[in-house]
N, C-alpha and C. Protein backbone atom coordinates (compact mmCIF):
# COMPACT_ATOMS: atom_id res chain seq x y z
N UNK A 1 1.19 -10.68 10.94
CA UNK A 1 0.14 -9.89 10.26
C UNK A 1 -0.66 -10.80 9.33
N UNK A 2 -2.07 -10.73 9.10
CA UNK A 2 -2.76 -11.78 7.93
C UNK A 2 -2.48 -11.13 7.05
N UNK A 3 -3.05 -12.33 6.04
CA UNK A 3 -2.62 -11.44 4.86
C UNK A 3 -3.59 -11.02 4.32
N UNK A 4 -4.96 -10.88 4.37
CA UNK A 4 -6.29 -10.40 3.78
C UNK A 4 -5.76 -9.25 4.55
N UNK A 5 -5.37 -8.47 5.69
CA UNK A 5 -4.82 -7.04 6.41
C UNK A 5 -3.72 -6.86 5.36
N UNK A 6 -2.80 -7.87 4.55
CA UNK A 6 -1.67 -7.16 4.12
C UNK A 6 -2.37 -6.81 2.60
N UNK A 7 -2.61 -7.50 1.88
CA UNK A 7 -3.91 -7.15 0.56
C UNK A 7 -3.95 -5.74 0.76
N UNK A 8 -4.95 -5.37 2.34
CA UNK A 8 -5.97 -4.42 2.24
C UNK A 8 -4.69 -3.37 1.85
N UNK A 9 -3.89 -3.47 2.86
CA UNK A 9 -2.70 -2.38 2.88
C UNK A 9 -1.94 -2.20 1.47
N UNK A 10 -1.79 -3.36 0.86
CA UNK A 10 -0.72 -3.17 -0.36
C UNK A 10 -1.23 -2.18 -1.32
N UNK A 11 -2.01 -1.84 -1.53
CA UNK A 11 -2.54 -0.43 -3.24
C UNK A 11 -2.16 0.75 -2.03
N UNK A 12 -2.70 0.74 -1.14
CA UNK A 12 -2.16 1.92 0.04
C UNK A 12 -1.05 2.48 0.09
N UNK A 13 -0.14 1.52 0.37
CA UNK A 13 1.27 1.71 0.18
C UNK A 13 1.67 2.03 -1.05
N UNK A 14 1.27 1.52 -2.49
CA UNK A 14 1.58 1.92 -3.60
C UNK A 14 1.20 3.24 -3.81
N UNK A 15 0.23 3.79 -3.48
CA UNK A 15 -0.28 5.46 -3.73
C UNK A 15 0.46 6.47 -2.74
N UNK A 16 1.49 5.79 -2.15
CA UNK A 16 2.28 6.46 -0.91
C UNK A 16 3.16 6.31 -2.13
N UNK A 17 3.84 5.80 -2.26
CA UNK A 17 5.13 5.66 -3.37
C UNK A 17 4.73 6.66 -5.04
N UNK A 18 3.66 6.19 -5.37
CA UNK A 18 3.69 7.70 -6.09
C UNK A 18 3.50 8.93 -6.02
N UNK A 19 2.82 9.16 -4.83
CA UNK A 19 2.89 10.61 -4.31
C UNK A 19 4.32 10.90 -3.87
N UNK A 20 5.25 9.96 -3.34
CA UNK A 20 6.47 10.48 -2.76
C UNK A 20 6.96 11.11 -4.24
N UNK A 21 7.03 10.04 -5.64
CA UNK A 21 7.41 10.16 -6.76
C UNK A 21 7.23 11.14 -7.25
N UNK A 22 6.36 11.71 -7.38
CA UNK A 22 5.58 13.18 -8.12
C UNK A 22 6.38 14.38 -7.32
């Protein structure tokens, strides 16, 4: 995977983890 694709993805994944949280 590049990593300018993994960047794009990483805040993505973080707003998945606080919605699971809430």
């Amino acid at each position: 995977m590049s990593s300018s694709l993994n960047a794009a993805v990483q805040p993505t994944k973080e707003n998945l983890v606080k919605l699971l949280e809430e």
